[in-house]
C-alpha atoms as a PDB file:
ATOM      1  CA  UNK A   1      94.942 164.018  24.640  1.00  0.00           C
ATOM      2  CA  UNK A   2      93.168 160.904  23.689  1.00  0.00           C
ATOM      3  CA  UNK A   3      96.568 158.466  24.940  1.00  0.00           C
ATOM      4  CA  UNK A   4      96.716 160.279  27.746  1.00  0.00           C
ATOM      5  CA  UNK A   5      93.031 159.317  28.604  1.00  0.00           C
ATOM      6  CA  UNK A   6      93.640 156.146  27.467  1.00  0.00           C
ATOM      7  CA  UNK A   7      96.430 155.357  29.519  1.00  0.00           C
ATOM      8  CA  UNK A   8      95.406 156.725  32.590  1.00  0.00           C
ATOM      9  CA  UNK A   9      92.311 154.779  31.996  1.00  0.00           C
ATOM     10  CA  UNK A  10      94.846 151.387  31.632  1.00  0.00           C
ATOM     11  CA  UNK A  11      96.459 152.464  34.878  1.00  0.00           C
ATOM     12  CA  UNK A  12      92.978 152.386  36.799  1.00  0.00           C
ATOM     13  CA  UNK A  13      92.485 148.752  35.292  1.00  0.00           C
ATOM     14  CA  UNK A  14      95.742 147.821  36.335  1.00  0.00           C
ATOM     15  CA  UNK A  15      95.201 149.211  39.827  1.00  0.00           C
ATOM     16  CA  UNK A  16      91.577 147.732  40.240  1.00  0.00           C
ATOM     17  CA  UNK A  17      93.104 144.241  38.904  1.00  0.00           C
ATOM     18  CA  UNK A  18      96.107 144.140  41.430  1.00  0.00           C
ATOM     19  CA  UNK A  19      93.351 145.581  44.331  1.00  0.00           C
ATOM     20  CA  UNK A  20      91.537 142.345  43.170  1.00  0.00           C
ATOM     21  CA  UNK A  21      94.515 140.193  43.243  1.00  0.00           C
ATOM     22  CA  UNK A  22      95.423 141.365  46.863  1.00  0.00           C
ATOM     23  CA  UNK A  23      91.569 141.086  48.376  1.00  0.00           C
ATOM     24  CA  UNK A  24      91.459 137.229  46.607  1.00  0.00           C
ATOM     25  CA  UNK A  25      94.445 136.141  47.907  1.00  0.00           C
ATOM     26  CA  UNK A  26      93.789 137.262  51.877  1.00  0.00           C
ATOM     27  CA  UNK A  27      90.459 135.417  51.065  1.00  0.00           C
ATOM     28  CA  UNK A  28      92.670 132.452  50.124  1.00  0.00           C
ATOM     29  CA  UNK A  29      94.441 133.055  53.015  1.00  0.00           C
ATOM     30  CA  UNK A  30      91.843 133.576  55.370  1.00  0.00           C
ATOM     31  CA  UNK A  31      90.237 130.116  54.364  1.00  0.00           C
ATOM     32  CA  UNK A  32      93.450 128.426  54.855  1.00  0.00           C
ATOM     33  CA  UNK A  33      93.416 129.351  57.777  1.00  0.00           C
ATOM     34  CA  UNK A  34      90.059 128.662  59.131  1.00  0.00           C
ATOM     35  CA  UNK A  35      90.156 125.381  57.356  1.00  0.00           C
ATOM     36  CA  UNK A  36      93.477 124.333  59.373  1.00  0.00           C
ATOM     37  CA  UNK A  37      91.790 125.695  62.545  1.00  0.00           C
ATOM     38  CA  UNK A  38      89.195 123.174  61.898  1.00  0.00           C
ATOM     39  CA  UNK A  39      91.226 120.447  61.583  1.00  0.00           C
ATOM     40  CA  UNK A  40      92.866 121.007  64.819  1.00  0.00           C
ATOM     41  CA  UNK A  41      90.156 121.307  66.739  1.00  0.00           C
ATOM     42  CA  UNK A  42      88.638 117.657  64.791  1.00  0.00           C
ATOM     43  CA  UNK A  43      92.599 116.131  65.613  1.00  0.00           C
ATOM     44  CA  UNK A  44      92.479 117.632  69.699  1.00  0.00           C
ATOM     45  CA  UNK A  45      89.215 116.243  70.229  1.00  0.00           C
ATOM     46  CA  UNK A  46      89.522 112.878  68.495  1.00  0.00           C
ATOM     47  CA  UNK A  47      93.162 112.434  70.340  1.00  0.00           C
ATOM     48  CA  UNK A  48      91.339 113.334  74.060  1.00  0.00           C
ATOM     49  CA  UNK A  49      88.335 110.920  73.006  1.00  0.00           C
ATOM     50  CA  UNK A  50      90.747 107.835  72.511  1.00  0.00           C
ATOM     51  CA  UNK A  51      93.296 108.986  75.236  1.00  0.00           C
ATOM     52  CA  UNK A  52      90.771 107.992  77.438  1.00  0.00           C
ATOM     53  CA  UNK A  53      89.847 104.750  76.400  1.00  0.00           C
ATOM     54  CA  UNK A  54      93.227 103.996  78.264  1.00  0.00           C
ATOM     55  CA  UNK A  55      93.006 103.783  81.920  1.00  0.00           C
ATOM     56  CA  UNK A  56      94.494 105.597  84.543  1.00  0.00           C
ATOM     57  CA  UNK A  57      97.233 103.437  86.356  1.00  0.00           C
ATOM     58  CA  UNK A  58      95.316 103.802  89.613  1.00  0.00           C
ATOM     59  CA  UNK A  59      92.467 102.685  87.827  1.00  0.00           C
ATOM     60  CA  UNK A  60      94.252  99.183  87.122  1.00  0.00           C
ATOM     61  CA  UNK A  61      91.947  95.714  88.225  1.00  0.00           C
ATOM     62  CA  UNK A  62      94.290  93.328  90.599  1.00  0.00           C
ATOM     63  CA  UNK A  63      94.872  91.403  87.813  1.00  0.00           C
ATOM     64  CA  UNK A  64      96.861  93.443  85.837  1.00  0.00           C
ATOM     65  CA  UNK A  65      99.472  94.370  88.719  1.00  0.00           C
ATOM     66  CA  UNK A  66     101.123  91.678  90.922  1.00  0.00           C
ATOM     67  CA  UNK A  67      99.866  93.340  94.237  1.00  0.00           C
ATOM     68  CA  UNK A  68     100.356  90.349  96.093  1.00  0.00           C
ATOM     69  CA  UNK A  69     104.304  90.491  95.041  1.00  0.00           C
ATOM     70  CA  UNK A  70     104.759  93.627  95.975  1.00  0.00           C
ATOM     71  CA  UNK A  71     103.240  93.447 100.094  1.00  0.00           C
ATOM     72  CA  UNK A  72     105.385  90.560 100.537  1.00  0.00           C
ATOM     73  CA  UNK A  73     108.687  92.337  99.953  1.00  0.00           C
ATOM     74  CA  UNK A  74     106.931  94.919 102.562  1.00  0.00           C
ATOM     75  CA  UNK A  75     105.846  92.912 105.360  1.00  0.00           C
ATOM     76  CA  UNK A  76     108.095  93.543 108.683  1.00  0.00           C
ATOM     77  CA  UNK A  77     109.057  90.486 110.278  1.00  0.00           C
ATOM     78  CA  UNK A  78     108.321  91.491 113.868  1.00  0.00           C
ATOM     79  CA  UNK A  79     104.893  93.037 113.502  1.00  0.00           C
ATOM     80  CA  UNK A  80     103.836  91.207 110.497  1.00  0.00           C
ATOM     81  CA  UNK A  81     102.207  94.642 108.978  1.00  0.00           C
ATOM     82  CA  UNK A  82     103.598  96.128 106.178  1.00  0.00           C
ATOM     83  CA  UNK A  83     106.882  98.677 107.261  1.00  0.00           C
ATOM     84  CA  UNK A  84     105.078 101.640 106.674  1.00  0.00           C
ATOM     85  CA  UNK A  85     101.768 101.194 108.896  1.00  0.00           C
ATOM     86  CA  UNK A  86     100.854 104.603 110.307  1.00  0.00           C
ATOM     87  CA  UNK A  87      97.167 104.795 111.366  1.00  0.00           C
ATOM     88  CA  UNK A  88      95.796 101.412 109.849  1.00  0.00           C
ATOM     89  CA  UNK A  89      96.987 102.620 106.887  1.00  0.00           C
ATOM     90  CA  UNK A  90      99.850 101.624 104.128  1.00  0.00           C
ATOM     91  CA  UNK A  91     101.649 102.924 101.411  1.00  0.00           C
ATOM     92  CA  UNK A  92     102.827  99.852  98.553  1.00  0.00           C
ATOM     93  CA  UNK A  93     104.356 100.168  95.492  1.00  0.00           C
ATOM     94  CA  UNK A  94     102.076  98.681  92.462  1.00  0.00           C
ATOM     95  CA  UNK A  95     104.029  97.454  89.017  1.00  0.00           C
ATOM     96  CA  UNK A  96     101.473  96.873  86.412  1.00  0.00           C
ATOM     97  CA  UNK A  97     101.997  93.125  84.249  1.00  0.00           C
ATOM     98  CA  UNK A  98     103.889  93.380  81.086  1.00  0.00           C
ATOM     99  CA  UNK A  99     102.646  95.204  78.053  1.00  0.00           C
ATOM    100  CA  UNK A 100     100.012  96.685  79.903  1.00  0.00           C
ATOM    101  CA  UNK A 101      99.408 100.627  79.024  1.00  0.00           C
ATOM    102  CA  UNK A 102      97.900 102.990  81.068  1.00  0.00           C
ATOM    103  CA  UNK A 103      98.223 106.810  81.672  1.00  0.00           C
ATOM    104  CA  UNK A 104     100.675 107.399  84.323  1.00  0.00           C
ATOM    105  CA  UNK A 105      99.557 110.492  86.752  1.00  0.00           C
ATOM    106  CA  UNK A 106     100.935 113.319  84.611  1.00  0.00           C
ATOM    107  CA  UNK A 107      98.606 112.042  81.831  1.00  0.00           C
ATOM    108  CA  UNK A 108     100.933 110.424  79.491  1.00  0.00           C
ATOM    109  CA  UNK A 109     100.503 106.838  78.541  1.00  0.00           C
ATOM    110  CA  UNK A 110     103.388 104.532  79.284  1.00  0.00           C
ATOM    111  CA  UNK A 111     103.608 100.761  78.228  1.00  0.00           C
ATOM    112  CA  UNK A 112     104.897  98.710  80.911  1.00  0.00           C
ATOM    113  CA  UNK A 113     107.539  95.551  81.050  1.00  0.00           C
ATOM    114  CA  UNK A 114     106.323  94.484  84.510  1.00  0.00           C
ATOM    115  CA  UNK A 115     109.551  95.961  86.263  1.00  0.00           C
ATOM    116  CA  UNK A 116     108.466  99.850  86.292  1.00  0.00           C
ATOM    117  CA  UNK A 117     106.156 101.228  89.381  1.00  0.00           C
ATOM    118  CA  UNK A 118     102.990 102.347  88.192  1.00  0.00           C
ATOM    119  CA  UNK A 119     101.445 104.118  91.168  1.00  0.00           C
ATOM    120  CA  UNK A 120     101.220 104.058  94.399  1.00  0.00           C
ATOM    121  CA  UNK A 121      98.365 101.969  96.602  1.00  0.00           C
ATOM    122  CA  UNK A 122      96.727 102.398 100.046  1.00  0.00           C
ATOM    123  CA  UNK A 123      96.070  99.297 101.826  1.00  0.00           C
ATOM    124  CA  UNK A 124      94.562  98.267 105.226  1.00  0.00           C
ATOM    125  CA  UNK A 125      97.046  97.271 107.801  1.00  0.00           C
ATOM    126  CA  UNK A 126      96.520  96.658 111.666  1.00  0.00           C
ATOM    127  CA  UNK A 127      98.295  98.370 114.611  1.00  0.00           C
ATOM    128  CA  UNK A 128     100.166  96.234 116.844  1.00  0.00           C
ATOM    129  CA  UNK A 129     101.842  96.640 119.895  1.00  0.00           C
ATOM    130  CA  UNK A 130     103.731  93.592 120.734  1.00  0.00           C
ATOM    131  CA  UNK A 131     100.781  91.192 121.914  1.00  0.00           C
ATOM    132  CA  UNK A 132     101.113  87.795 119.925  1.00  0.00           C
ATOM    133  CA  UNK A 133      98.390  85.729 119.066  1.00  0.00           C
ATOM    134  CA  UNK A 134     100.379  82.304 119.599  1.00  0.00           C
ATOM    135  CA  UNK A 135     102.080  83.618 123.303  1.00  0.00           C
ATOM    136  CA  UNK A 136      98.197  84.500 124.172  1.00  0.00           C
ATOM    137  CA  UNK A 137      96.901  80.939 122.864  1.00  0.00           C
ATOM    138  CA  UNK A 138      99.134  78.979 124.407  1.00  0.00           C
ATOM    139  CA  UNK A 139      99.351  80.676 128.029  1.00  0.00           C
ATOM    140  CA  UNK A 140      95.497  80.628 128.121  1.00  0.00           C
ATOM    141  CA  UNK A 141      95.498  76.582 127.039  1.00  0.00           C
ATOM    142  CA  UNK A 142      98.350  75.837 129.641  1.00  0.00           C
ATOM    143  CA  UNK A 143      98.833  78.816 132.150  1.00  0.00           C
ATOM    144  CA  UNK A 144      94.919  79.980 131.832  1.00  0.00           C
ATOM    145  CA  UNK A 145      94.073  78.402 135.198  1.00  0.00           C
ATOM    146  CA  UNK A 146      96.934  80.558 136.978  1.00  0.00           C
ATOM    147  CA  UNK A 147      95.457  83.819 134.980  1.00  0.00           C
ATOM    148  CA  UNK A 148      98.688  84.181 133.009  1.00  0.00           C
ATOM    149  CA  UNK A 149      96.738  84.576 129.934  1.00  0.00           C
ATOM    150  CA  UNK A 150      95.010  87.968 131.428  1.00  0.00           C
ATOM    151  CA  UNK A 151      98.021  89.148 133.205  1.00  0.00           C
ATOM    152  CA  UNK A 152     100.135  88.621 129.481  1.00  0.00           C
ATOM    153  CA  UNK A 153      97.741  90.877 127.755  1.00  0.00           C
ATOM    154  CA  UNK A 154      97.365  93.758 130.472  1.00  0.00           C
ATOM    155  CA  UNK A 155      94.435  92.591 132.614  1.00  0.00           C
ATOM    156  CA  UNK A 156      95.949  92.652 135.839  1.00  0.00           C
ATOM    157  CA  UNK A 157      92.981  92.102 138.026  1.00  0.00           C
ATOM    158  CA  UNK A 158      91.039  89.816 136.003  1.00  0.00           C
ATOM    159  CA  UNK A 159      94.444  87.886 136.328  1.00  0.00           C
ATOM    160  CA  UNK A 160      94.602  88.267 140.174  1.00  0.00           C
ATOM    161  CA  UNK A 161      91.116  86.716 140.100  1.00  0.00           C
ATOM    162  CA  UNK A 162      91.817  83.719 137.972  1.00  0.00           C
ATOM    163  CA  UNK A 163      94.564  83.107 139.687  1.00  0.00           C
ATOM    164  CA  UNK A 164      93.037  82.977 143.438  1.00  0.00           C
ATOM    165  CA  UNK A 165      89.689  80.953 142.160  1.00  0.00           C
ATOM    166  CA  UNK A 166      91.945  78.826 139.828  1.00  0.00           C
ATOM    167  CA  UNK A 167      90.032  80.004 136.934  1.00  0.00           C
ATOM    168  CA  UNK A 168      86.904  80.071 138.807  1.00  0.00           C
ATOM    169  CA  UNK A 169      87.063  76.459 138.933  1.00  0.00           C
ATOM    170  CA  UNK A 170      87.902  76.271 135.482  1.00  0.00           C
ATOM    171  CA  UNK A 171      85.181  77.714 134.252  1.00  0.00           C
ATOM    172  CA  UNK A 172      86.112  81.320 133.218  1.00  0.00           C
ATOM    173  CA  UNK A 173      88.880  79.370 131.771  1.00  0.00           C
ATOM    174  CA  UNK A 174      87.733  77.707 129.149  1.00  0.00           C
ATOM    175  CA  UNK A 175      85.984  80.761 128.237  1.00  0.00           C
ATOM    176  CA  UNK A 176      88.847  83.188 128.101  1.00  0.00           C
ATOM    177  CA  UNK A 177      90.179  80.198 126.123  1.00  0.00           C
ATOM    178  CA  UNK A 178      87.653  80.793 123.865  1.00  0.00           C
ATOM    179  CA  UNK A 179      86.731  83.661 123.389  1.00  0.00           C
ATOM    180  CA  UNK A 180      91.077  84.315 122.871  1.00  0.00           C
ATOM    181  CA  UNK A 181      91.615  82.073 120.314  1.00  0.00           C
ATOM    182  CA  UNK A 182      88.438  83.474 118.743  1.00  0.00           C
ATOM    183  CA  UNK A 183      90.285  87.008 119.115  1.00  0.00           C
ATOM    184  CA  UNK A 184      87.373  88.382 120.597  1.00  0.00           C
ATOM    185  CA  UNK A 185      89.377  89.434 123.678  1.00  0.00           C
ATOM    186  CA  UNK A 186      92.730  91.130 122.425  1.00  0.00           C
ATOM    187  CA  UNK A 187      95.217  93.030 124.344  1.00  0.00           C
ATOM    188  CA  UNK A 188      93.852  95.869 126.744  1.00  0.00           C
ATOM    189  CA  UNK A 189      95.693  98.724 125.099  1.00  0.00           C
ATOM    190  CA  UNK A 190      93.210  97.882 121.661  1.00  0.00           C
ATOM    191  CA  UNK A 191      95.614  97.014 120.016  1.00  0.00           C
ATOM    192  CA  UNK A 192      95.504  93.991 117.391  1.00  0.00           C
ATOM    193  CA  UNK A 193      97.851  90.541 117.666  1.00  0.00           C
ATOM    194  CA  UNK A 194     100.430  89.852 115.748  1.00  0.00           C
ATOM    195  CA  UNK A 195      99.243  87.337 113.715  1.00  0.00           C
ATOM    196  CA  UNK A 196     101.190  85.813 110.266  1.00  0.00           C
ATOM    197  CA  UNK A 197     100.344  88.282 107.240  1.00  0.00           C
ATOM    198  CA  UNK A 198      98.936  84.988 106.120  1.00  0.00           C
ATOM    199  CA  UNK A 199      97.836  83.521 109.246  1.00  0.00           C
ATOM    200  CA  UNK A 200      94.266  83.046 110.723  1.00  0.00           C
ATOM    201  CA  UNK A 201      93.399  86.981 110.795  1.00  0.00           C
ATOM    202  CA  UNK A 202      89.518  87.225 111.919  1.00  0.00           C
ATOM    203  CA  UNK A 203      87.755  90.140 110.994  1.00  0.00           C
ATOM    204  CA  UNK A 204      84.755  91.817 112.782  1.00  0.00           C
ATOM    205  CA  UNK A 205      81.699  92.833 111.114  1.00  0.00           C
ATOM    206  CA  UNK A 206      79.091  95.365 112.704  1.00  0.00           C
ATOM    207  CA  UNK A 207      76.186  96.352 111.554  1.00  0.00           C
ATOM    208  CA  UNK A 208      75.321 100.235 112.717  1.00  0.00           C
ATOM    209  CA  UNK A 209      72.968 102.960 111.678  1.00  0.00           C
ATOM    210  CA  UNK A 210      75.216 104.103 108.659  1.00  0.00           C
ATOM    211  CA  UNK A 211      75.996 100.420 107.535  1.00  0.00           C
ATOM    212  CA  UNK A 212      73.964 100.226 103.868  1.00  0.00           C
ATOM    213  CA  UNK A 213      71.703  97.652 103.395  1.00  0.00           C
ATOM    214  CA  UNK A 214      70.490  96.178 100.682  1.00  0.00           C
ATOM    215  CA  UNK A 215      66.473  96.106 100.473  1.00  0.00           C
ATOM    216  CA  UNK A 216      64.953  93.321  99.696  1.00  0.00           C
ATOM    217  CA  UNK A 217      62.823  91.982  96.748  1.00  0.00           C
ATOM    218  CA  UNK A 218      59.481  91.702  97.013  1.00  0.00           C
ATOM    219  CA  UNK A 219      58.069  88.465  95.558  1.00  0.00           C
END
């Protein structure tokens, strides 16, 4: 009687111990795994913090792309604008300089040997519609009198007029001379010349109710 009690008492200690055994080692377990979940939180956010201390491709300053290399191979020889000009507006290809790095638009960085395309660039272009600068200068300077110069770039009557007064006596044509090679008169269609991509380009500024300006300092 007294083994038996004794050894059913063992078996209890035996079953408590192993119970024991089992709830320590999911503890063990369970602290693993919190511990590693940790840790890759900590890595995720320590790799996103110093992903962005690279910049974004598009984000690139114009000296660490040769933009300027990259419009020339662009620019069409009969408008002088780059090839794809729709609606003042271009498309060009941008190659950052060698061993730059940035993050390319799908997020990954990408080290560059200055023959890869980064990204793609807008840029201001002109419309043109066949008017050139040089044909208008020069038929004002030597035709003007006759009204050629107004007639070239769709003035018809203004033409007719020079051309009965003689350029009102010469008058109206030194100022169409003027104000033509200035570019402030330009073809009636509005339209722009073609001018040289880097030719004497003139560009207007206006000042209007939405332009910002910067207030001044008081003394």
């Amino acid at each position: 009687m007294f083994w038996g009690v004794l050894k059913a008492a063992s078996c209890h200690v035996i079953k408590s111990e192993s119970v024991m055994a089992s709830s320590r080692t999911r503890l063990v377990c369970l602290r693993s795994g919190m511990w590693s979940l940790l840790f890759y939180c900590v890595y995720s956010h320590l790799k996103v913090v110093l992903s962005e201390d690279v910049l974004s491709c598009e984000n690139l300053r114009l000296g660490q792309y040769p933009f300027i290399h990259v419009c020339q191979l662009n620019i069409d020889e009969a408008t002088q604008e780059p090839e794809n000009c729709r609606d003042t507006t271009a498309w060009v290809e941008c190659l950052p300089a060698p061993n730059i790095s940035c993050r390319l638009s799908n997020g990954t960085e990408f080290k560059f040997s200055g023959k890869e395309v980064g990204f793609n660039k807008t840029i201001s272009c002109r419309n043109v519609s066949g008017y050139s600068y040089k044909v208008a200068v020069a038929l004002s300077l030597f035709l003007g009198w006759l009204g050629a110069d107004r007639f070239y770039l769709g003035y018809p009557a203004l033409g007719l007029l020079k051309f009965c007064t003689v350029g009102f006596c010469g008058i109206g044509t030194l100022i169409d001379f003027i104000l033509i090679a200035m570019q402030i008169v330009g073809p009636a269609d509005g339209s722009n010349y073609i001018v040289d991509y880097y030719g004497a380009r003139l560009t207007r500024l206006s000042i209007t109710n939405q332009t910002y300006r910067k207030p001044h300092l008081s003394l």
